[in-house]
C-alpha atoms as a PDB file:
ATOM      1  CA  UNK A   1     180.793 173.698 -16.246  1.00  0.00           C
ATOM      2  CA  UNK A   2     181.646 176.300 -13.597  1.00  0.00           C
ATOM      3  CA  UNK A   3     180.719 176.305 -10.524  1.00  0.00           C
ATOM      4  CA  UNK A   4     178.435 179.394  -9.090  1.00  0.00           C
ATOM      5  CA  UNK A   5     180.706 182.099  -7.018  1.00  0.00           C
ATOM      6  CA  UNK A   6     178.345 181.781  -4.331  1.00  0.00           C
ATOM      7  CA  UNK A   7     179.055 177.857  -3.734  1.00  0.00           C
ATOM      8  CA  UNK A   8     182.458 178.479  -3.957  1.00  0.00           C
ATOM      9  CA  UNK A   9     182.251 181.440  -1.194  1.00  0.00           C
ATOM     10  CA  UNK A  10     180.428 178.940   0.975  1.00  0.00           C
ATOM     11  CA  UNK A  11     182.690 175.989   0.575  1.00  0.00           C
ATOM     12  CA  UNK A  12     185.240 178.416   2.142  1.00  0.00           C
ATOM     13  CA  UNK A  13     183.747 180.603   4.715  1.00  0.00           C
ATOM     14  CA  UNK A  14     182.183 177.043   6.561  1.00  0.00           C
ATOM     15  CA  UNK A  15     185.488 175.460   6.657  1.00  0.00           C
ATOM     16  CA  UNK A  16     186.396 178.761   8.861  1.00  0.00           C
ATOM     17  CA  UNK A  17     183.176 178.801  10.844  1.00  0.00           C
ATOM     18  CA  UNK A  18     183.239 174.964  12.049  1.00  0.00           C
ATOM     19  CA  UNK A  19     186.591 175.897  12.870  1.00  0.00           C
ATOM     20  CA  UNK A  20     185.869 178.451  14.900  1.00  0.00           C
ATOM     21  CA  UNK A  21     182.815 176.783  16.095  1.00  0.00           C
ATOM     22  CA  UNK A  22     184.977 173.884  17.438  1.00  0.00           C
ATOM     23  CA  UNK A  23     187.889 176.332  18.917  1.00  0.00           C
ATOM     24  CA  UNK A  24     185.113 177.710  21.476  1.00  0.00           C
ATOM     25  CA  UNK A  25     183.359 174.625  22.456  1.00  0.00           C
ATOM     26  CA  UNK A  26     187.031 173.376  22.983  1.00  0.00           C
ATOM     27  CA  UNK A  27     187.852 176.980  24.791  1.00  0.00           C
ATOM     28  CA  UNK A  28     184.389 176.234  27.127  1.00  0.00           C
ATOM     29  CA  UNK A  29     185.298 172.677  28.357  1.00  0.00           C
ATOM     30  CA  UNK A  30     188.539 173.823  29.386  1.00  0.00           C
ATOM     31  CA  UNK A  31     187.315 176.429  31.506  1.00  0.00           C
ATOM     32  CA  UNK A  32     184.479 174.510  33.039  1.00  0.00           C
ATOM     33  CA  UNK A  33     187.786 171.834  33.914  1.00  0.00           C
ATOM     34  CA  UNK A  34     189.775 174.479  35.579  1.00  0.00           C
ATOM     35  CA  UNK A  35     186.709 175.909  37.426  1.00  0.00           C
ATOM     36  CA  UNK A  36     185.349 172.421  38.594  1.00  0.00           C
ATOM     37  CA  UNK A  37     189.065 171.258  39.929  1.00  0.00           C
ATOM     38  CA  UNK A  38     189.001 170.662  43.345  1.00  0.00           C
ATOM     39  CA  UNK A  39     190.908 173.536  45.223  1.00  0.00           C
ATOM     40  CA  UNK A  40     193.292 173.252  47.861  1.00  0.00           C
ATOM     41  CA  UNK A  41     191.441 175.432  50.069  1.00  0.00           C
ATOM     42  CA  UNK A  42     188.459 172.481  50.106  1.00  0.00           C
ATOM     43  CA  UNK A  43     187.878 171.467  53.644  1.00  0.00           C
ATOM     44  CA  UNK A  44     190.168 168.928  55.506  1.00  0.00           C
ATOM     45  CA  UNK A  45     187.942 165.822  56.762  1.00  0.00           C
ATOM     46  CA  UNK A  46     185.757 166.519  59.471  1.00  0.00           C
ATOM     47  CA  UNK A  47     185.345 164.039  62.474  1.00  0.00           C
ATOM     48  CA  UNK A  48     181.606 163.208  63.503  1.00  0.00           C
ATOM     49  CA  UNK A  49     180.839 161.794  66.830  1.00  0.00           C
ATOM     50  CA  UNK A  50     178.320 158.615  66.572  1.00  0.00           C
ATOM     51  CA  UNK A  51     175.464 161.166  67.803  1.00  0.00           C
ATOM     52  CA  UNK A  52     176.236 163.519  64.546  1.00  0.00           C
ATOM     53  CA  UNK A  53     178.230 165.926  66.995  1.00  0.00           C
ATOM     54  CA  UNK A  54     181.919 167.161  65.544  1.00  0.00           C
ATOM     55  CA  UNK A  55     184.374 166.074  68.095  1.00  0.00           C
ATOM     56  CA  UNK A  56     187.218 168.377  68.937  1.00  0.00           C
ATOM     57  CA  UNK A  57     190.576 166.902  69.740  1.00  0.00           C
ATOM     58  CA  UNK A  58     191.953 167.717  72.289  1.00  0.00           C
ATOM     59  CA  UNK A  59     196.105 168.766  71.873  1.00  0.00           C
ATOM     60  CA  UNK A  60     197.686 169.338  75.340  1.00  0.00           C
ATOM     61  CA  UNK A  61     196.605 172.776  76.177  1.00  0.00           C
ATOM     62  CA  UNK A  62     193.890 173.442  73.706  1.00  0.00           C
ATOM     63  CA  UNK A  63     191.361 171.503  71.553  1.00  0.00           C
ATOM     64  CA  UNK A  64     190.607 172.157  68.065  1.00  0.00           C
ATOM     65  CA  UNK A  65     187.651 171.278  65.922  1.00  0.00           C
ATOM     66  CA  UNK A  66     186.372 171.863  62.719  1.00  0.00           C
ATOM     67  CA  UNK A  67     183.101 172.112  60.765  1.00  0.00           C
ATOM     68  CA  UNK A  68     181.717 173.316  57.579  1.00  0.00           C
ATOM     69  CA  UNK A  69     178.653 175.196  57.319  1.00  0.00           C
ATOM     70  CA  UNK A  70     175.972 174.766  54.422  1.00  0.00           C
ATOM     71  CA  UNK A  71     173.378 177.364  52.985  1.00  0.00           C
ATOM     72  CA  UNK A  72     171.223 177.071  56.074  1.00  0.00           C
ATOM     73  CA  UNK A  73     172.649 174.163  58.410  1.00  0.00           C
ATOM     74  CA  UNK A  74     175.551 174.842  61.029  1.00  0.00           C
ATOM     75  CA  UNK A  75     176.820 171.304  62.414  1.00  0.00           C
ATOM     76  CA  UNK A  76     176.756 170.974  66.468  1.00  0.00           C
ATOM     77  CA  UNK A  77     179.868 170.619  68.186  1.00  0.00           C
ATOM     78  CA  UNK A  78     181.354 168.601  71.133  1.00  0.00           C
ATOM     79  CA  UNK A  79     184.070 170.119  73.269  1.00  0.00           C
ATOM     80  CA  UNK A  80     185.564 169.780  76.821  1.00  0.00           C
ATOM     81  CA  UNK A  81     184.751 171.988  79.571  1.00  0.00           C
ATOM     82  CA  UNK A  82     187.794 174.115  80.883  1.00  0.00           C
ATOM     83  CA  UNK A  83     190.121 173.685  77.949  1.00  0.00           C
ATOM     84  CA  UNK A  84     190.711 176.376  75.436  1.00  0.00           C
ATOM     85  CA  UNK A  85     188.523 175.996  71.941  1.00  0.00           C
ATOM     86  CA  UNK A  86     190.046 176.552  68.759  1.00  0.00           C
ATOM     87  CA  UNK A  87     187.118 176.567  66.386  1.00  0.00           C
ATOM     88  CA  UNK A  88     187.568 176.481  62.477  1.00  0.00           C
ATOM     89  CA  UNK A  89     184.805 177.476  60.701  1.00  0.00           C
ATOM     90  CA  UNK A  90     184.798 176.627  56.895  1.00  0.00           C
ATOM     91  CA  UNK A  91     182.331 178.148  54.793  1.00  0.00           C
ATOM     92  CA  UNK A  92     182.558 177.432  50.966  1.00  0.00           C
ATOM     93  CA  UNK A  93     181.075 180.453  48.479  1.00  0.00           C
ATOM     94  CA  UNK A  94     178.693 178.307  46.882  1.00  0.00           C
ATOM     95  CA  UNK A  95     176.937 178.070  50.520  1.00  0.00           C
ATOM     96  CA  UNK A  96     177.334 180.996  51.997  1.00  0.00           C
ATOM     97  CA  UNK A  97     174.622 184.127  52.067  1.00  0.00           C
ATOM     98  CA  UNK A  98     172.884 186.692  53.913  1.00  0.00           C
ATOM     99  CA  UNK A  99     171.541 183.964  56.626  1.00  0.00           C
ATOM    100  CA  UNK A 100     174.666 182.076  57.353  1.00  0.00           C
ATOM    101  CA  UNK A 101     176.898 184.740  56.747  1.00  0.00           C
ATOM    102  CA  UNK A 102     177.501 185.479  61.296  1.00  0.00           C
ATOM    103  CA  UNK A 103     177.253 183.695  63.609  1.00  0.00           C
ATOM    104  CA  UNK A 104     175.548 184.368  67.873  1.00  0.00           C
ATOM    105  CA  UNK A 105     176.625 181.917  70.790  1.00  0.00           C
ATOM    106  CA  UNK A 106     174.896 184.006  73.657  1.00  0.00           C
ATOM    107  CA  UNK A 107     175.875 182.421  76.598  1.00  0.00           C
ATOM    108  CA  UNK A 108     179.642 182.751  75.530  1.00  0.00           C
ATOM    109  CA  UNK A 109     179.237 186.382  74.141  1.00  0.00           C
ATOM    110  CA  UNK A 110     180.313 186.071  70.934  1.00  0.00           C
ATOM    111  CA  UNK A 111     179.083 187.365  67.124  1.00  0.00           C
ATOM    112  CA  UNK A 112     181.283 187.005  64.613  1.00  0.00           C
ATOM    113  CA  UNK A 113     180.862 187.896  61.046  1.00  0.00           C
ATOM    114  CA  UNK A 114     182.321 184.976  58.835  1.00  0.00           C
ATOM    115  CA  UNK A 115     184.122 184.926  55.772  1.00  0.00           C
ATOM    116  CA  UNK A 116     184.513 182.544  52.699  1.00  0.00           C
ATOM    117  CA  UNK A 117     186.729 180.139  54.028  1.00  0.00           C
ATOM    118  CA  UNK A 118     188.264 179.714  56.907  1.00  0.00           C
ATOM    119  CA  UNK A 119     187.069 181.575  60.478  1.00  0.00           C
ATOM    120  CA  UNK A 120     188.158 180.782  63.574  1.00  0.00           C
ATOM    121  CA  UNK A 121     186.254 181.515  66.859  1.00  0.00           C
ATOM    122  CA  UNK A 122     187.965 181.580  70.161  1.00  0.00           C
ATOM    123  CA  UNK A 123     186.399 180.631  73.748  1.00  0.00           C
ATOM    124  CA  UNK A 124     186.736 178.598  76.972  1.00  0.00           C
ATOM    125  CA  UNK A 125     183.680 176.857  77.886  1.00  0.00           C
ATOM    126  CA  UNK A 126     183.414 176.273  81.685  1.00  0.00           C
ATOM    127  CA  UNK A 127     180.419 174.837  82.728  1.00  0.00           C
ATOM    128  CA  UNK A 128     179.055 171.205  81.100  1.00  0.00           C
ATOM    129  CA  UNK A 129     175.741 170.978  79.368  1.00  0.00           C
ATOM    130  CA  UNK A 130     174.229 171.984  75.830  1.00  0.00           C
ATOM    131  CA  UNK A 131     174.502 175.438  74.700  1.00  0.00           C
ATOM    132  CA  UNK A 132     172.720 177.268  71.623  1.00  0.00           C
ATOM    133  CA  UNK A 133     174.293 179.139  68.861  1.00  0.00           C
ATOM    134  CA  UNK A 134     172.542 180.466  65.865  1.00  0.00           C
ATOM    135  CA  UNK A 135     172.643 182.850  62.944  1.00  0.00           C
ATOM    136  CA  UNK A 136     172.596 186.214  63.265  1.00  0.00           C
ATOM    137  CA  UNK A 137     168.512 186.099  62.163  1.00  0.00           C
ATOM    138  CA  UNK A 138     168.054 183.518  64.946  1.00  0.00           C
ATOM    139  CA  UNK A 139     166.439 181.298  62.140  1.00  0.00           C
ATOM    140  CA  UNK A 140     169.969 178.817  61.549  1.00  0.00           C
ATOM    141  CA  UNK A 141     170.238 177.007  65.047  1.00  0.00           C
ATOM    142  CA  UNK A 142     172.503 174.588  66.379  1.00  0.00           C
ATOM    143  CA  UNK A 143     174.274 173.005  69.772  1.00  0.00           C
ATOM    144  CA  UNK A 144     177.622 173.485  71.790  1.00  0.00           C
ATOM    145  CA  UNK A 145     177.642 170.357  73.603  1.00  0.00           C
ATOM    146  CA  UNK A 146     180.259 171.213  76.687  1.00  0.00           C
ATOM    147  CA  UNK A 147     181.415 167.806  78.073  1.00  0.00           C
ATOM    148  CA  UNK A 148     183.148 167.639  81.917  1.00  0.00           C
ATOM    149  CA  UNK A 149     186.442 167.585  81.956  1.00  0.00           C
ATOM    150  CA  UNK A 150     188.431 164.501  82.690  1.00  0.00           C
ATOM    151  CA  UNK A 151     189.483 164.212  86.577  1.00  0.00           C
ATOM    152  CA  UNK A 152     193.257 163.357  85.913  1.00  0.00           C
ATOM    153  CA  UNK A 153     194.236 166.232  83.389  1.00  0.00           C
ATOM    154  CA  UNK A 154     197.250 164.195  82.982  1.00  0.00           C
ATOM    155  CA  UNK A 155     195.286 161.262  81.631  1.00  0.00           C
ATOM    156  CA  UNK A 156     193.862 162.930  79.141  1.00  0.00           C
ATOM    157  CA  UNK A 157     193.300 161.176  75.870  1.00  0.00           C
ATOM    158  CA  UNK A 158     192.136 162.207  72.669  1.00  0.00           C
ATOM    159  CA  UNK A 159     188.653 160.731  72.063  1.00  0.00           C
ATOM    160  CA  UNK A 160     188.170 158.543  69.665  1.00  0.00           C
ATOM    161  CA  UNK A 161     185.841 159.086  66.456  1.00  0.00           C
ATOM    162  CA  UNK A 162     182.946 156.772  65.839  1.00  0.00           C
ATOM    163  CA  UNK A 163     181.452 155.969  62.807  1.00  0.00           C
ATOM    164  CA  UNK A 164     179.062 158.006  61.000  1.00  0.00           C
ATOM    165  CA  UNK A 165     175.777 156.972  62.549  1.00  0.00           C
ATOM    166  CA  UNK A 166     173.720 154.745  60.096  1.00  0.00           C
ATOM    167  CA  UNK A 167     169.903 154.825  59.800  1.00  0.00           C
ATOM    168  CA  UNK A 168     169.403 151.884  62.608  1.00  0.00           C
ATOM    169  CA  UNK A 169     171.665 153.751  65.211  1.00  0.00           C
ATOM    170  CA  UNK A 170     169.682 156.783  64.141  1.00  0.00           C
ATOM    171  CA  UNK A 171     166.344 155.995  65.593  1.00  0.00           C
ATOM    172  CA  UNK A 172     167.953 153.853  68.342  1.00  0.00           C
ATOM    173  CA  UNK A 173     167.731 156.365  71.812  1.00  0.00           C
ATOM    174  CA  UNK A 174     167.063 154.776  75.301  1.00  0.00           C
ATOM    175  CA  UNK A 175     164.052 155.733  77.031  1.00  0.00           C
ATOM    176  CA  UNK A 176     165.388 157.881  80.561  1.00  0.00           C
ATOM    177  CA  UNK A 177     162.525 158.478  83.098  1.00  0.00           C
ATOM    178  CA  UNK A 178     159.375 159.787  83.104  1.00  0.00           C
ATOM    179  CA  UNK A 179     160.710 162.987  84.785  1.00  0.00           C
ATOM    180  CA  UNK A 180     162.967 164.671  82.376  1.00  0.00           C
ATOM    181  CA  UNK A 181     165.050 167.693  82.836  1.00  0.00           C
ATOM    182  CA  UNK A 182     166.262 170.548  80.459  1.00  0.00           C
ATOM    183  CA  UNK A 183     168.861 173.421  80.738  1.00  0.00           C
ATOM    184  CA  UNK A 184     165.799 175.283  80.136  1.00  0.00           C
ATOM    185  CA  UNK A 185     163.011 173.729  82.038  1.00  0.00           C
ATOM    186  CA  UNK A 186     162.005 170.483  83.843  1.00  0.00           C
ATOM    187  CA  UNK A 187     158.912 169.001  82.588  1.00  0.00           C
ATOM    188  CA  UNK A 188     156.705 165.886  83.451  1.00  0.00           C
ATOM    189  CA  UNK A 189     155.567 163.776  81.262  1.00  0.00           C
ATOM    190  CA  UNK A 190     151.626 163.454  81.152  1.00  0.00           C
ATOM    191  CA  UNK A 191     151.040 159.667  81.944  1.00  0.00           C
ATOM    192  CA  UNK A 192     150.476 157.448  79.144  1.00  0.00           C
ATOM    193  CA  UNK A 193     146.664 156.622  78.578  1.00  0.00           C
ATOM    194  CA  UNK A 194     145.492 153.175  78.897  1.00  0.00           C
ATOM    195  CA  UNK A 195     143.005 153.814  75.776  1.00  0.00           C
ATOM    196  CA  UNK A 196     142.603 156.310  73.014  1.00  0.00           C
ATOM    197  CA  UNK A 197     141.508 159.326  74.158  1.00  0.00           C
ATOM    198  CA  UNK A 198     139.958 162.239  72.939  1.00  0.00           C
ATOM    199  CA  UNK A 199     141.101 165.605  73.313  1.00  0.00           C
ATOM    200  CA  UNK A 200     141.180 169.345  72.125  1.00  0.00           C
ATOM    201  CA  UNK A 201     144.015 170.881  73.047  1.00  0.00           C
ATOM    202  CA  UNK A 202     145.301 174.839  72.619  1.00  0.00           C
ATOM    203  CA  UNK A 203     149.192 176.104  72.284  1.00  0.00           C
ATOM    204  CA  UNK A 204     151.576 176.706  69.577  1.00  0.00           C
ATOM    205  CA  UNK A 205     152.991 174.378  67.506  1.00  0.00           C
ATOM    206  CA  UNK A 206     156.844 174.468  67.891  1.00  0.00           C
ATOM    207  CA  UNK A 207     159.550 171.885  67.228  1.00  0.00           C
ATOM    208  CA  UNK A 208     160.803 169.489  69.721  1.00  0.00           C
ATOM    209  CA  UNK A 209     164.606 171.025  69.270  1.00  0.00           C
ATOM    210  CA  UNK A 210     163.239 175.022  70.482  1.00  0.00           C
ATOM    211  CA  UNK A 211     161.199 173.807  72.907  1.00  0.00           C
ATOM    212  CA  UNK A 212     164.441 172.103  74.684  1.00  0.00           C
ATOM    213  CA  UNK A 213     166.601 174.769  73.711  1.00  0.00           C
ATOM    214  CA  UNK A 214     167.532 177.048  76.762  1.00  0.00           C
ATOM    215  CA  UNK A 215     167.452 180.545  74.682  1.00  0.00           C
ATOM    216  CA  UNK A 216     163.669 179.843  73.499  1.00  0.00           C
ATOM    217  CA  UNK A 217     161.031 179.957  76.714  1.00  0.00           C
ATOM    218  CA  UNK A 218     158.275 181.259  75.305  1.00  0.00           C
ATOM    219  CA  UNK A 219     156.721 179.152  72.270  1.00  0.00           C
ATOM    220  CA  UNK A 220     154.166 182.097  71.262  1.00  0.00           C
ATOM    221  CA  UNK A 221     157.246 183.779  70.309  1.00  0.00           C
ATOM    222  CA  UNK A 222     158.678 181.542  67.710  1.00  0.00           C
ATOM    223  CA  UNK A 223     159.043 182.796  64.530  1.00  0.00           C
ATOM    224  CA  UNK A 224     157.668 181.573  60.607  1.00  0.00           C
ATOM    225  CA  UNK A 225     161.293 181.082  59.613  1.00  0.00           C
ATOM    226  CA  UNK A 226     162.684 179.500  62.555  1.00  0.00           C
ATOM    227  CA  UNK A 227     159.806 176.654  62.416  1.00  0.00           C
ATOM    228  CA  UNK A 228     160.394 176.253  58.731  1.00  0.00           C
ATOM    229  CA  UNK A 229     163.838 175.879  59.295  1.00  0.00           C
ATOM    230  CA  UNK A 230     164.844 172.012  57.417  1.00  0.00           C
ATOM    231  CA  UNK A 231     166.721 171.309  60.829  1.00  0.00           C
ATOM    232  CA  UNK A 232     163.844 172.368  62.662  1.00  0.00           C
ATOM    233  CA  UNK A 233     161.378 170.197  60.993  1.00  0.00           C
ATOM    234  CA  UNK A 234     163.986 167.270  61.100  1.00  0.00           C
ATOM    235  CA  UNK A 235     163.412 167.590  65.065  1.00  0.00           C
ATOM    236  CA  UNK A 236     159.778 167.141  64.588  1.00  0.00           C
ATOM    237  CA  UNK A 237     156.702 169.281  65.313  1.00  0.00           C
ATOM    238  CA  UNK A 238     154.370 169.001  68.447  1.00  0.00           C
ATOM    239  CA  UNK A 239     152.099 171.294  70.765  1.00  0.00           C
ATOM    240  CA  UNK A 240     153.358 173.540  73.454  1.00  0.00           C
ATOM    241  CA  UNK A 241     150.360 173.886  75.865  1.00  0.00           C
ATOM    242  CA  UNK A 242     150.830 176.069  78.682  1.00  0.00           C
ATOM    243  CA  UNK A 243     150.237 175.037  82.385  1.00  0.00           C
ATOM    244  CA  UNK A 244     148.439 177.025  85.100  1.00  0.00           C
ATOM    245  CA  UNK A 245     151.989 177.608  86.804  1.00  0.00           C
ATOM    246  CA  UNK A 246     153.261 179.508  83.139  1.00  0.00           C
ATOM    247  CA  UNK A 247     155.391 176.422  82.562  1.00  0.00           C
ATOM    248  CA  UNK A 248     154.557 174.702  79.107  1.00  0.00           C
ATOM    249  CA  UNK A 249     154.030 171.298  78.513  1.00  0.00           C
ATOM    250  CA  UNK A 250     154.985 169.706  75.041  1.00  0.00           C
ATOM    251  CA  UNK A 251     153.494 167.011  72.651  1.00  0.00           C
ATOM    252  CA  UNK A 252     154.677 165.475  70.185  1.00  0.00           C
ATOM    253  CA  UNK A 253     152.080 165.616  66.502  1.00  0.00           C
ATOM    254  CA  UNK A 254     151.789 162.258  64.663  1.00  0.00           C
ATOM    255  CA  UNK A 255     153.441 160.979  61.634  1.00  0.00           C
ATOM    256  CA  UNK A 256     156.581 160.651  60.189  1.00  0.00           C
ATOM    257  CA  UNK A 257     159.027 163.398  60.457  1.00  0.00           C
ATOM    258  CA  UNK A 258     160.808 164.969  57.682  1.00  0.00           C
ATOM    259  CA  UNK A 259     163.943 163.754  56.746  1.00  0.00           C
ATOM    260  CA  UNK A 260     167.272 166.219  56.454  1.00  0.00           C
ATOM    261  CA  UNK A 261     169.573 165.613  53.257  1.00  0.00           C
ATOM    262  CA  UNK A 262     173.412 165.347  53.755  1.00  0.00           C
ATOM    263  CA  UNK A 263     173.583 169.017  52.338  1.00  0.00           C
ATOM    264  CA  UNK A 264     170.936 170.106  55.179  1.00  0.00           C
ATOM    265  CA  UNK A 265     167.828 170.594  52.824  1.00  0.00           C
ATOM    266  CA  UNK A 266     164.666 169.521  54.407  1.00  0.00           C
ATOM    267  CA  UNK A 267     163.154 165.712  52.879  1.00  0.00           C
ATOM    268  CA  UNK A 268     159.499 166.522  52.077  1.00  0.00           C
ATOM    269  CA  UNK A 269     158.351 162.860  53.048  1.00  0.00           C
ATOM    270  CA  UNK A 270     156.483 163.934  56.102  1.00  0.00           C
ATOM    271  CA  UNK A 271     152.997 162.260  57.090  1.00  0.00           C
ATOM    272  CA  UNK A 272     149.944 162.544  59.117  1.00  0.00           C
ATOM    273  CA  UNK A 273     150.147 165.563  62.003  1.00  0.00           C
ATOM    274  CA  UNK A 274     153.517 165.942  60.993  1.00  0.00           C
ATOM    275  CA  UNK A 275     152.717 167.279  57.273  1.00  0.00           C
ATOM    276  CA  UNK A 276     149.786 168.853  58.923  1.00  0.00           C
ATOM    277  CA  UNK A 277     151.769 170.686  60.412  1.00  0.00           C
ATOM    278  CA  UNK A 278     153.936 172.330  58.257  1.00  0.00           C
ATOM    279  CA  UNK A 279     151.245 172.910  55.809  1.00  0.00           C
ATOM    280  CA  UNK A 280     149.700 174.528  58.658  1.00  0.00           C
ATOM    281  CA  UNK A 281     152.717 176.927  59.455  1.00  0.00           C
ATOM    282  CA  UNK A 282     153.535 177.644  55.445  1.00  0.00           C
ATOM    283  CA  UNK A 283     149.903 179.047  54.573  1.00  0.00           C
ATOM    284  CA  UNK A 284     148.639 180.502  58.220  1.00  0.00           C
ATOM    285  CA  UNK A 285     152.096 181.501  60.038  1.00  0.00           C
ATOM    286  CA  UNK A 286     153.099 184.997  58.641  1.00  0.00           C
ATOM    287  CA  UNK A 287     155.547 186.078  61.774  1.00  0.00           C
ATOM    288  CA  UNK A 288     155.383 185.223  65.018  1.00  0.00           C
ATOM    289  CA  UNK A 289     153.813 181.795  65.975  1.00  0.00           C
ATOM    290  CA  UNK A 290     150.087 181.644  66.397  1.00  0.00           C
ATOM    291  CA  UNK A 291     147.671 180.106  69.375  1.00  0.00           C
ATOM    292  CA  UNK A 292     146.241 176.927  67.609  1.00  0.00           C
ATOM    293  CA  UNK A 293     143.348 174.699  68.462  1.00  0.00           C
ATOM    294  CA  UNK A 294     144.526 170.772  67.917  1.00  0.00           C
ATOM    295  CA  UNK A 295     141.377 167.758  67.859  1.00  0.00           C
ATOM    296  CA  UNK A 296     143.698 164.992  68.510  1.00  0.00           C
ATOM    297  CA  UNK A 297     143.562 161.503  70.103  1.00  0.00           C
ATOM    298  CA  UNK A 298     146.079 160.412  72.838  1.00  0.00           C
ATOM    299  CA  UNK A 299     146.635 156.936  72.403  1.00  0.00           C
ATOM    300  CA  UNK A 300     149.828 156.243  74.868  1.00  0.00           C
ATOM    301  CA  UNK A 301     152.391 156.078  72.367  1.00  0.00           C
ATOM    302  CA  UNK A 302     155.867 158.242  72.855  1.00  0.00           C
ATOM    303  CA  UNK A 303     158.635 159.442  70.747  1.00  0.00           C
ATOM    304  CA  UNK A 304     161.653 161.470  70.745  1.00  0.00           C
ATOM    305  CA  UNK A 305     163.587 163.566  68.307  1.00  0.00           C
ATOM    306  CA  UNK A 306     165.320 161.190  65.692  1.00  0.00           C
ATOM    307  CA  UNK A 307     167.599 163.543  64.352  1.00  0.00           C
ATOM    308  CA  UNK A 308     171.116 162.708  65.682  1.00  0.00           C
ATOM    309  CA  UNK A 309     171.636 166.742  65.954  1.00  0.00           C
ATOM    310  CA  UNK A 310     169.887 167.617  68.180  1.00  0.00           C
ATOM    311  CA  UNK A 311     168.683 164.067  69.698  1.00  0.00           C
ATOM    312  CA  UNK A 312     168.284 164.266  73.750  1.00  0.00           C
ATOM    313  CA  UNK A 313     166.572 161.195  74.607  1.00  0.00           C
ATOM    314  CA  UNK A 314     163.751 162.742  75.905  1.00  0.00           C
ATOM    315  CA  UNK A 315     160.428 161.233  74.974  1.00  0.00           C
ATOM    316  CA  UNK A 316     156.818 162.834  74.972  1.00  0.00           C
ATOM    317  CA  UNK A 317     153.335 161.482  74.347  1.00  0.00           C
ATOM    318  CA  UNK A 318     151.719 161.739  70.679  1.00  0.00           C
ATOM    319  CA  UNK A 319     149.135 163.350  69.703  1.00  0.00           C
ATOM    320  CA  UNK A 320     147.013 161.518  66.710  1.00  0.00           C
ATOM    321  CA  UNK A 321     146.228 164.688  64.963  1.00  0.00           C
ATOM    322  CA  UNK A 322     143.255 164.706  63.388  1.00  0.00           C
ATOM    323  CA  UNK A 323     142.598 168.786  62.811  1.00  0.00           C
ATOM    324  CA  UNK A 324     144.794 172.123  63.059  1.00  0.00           C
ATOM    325  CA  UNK A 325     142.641 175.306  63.384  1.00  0.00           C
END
């Protein structure tokens, strides 16, 4: 018996169109391979400092350092005071966009646009303490910590890199004194209450790294996106309330604050005032920050920033939030 045309016109015509099925699956996972081998333009290893600060080494005349920026993180740096900075600046395509894309350090007067790859920023820092740089929104912020320099040039050694800090070393940060003092400001810190106490307090919420940070005086004036910021809310959120002399005196909200992934993305595992908080700045806050009523109890207990970033060691009293309005 013969066998229909049809059946015979199938048998052939599939043989060619598994074939040519299996040539382009084949023709796909080869170019996947070649697109997802590591390139030799990746990043070089990049020493961190046991405080999460990149360390530049110091090479006779000049120091060099090197850090790689994600979609809205820049790492802070560490560098010696009176010795030429070579800064590298690695930014990988995958990360970079219309946030991250320049970079402002004000108090060195520089803005530089930066590139995929490698960019490298020039400068001699000459006085020690922290400085700020930032995107060119202002929204990505991070720290230029300028070190003194060593009395005997000719002693100089190239400092050594510590481990990356683990989660005990993390929350670890000696208490200073009750008087604390900023590059921006010097504040006192209310005294501790013996008992819980009841109080209603008015400012703006801001997070404990602005409020230090020397290029942001004026809390009313911080913005939506800055406060939203992962790195921001990493820092942790508290009151600003200004004093009768204009100065502004911070406290820090409840909770636990959010955690900050390797790649920079903000943990949502925040509690109490904390989450408050930022549930308070995502559906109220549409620019600049707002003047905010806080029902709170102060119950004597202090922290400080845990994230080794922007850490300072300074330590403020809590405020047991109990309403944002």
């Amino acid at each position: 018996m013969k066998k229909p045309k049809n059946s015979v016109w199938f048998q052939k015509y599939s043989r060619i169109f598994l074939t040519g099925c299996i040539s382009l699956l084949l023709f796909i996972f080869v170019l996947l391979a070649v697109l997802l081998w590591p390139k030799k333009t990746m990043p070089k290893h990049i020493p961190e400092s046991i405080d999460g600060y990149v360390t530049a080494v110091i090479d006779r005349n000049i120091q060099r350092v090197r850090t790689e920026i994600d979609s809205y993180r820049y790492p802070p740096i560490e560098v010696t005071a009176g010795i030429p900075v070579e800064w590298t600046i690695y930014a990988d395509k995958a990360h970079f966009n219309e946030c991250n894309h320049a970079i402002r350090i004000p108090d060195f007067g520089i803005e530089t646009n930066l590139k995929v790859g490698e960019t490298v920023v020039t400068f001699t820092p000459t006085k020690p303490g922290d400085y700020v740089y930032t995107c060119w929104m202002n929204m990505i912020k991070s720290r230029i910590r300028v070190i003194p320099a060593p009395e005997n040039p000719e002693q100089t050694t190239v400092k050594p890199i510590a481990n990356k800090p683990t989660a005990a070393s993390k929350t670890t940060i000696p208490v200073t004194t009750e008087k604390v003092t900023t590059l921006a400001k010097t504040q006192t810190v209310p005294q501790a209450s013996q008992t819980p106490k009841t109080v209603t307090l008015s400012g703006y919420i801001i997070d404990e790294d602005c409020f230090t940070s020397p290029g942001y005086h004026d809390p009313s004036k911080e913005t939506r996106g800055c406060l939203l910021m992962p790195s921001c809310a990493a820092g942790g959120y508290g009151l600003a309330v200004k004093q009768a002399d204009g100065s502004f005196v911070f406290y820090y909200f409840d909770g636990q604050i959010s955690g900050l992934s390797q790649s920079g993305e903000r943990i949502d595992n925040a509690t109490a005032g904390q989450r408050l908080a930022w549930e308070f700045i995502d559906k109220n806050i549409k620019d600049s920050s707002l003047l905010v009523t806080v029902s709170a109890q102060l119950t004597g207990e202090k922290r400080t920033n845990p994230n080794p970033e922007t850490a300072d060691g300074i330590y403020y009293q809590v405020l047991k939030v109990v309403k944002i309005t």
